[in-house]
Protein backbone atom coordinates (compact mmCIF):
# COMPACT_ATOMS: atom_id res chain seq x y z
CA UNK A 1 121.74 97.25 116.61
CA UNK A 2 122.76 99.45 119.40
CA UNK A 3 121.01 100.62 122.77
CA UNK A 4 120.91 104.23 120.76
CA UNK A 5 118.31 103.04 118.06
CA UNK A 6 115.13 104.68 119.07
CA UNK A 7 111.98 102.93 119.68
CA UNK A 8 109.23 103.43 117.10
CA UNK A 9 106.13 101.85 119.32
CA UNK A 10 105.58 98.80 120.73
CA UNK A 11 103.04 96.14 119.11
CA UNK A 12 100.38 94.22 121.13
CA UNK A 13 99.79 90.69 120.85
CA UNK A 14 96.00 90.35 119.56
CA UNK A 15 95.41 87.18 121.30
CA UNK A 16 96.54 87.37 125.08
CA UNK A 17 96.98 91.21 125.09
CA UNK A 18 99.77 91.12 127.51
CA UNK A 19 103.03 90.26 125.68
CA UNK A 20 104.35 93.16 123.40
CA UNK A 21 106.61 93.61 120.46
CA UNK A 22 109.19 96.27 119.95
CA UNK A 23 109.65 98.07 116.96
CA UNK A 24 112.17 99.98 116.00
CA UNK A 25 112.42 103.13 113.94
CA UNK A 26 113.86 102.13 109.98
CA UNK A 27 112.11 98.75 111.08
CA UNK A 28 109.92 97.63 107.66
CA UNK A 29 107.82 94.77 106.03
CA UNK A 30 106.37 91.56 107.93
CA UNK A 31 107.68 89.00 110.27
CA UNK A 32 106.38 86.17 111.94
CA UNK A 33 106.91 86.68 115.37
CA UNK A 34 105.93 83.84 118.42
CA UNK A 35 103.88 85.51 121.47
CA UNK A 36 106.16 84.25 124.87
CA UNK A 37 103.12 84.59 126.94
CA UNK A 38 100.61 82.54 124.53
CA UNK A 39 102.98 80.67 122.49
CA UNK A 40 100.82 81.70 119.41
CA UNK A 41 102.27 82.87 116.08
CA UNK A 42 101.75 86.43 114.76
CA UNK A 43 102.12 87.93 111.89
CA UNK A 44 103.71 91.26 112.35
CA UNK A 45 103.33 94.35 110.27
CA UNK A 46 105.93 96.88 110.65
CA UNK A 47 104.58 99.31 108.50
CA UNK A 48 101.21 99.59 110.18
CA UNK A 49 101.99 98.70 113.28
CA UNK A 50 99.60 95.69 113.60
CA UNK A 51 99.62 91.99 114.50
CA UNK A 52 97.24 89.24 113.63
CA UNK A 53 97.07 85.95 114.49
CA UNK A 54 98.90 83.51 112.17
CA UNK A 55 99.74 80.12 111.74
CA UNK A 56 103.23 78.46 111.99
CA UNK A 57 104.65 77.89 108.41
CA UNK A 58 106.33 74.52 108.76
CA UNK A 59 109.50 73.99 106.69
CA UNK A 60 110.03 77.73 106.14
CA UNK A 61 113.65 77.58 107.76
CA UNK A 62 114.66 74.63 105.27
CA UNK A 63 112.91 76.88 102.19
CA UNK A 64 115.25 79.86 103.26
CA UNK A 65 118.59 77.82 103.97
CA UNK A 66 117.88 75.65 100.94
CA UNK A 67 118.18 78.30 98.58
């Protein structure tokens, strides 16, 4: 990533409202993404340009690296 990759829009948090996520243009699919401000977890769409409020997936790391 470079500082010339353009900025598609920015993503609220739904819960707190304050904390925002940046999304970048070529940026696709879903990620779980942890709000700084409210330490909730978010589920990210970077299609539609949403977030919802999610729930931490415990072992997911160990899933990924496992495999």
């Amino acid at each position: 990533m470079t500082n010339q990759e353009k900025i598609k829009g920015a993503i609220r948090c739904p819960v707190c409202k304050k904390e925002k996520v940046i999304a970048y243009e070529g940026a696709s699919g879903k990620a779980s993404v942890r709000c700084h401000k409210c330490g909730r977890y978010l589920l990210v769409d970077w299609d539609k340009m949403t977030a919802q409020e999610n729930e931490a997936c415990k072992g997911a790391y160990k899933m990924v690296v496992n495999n």
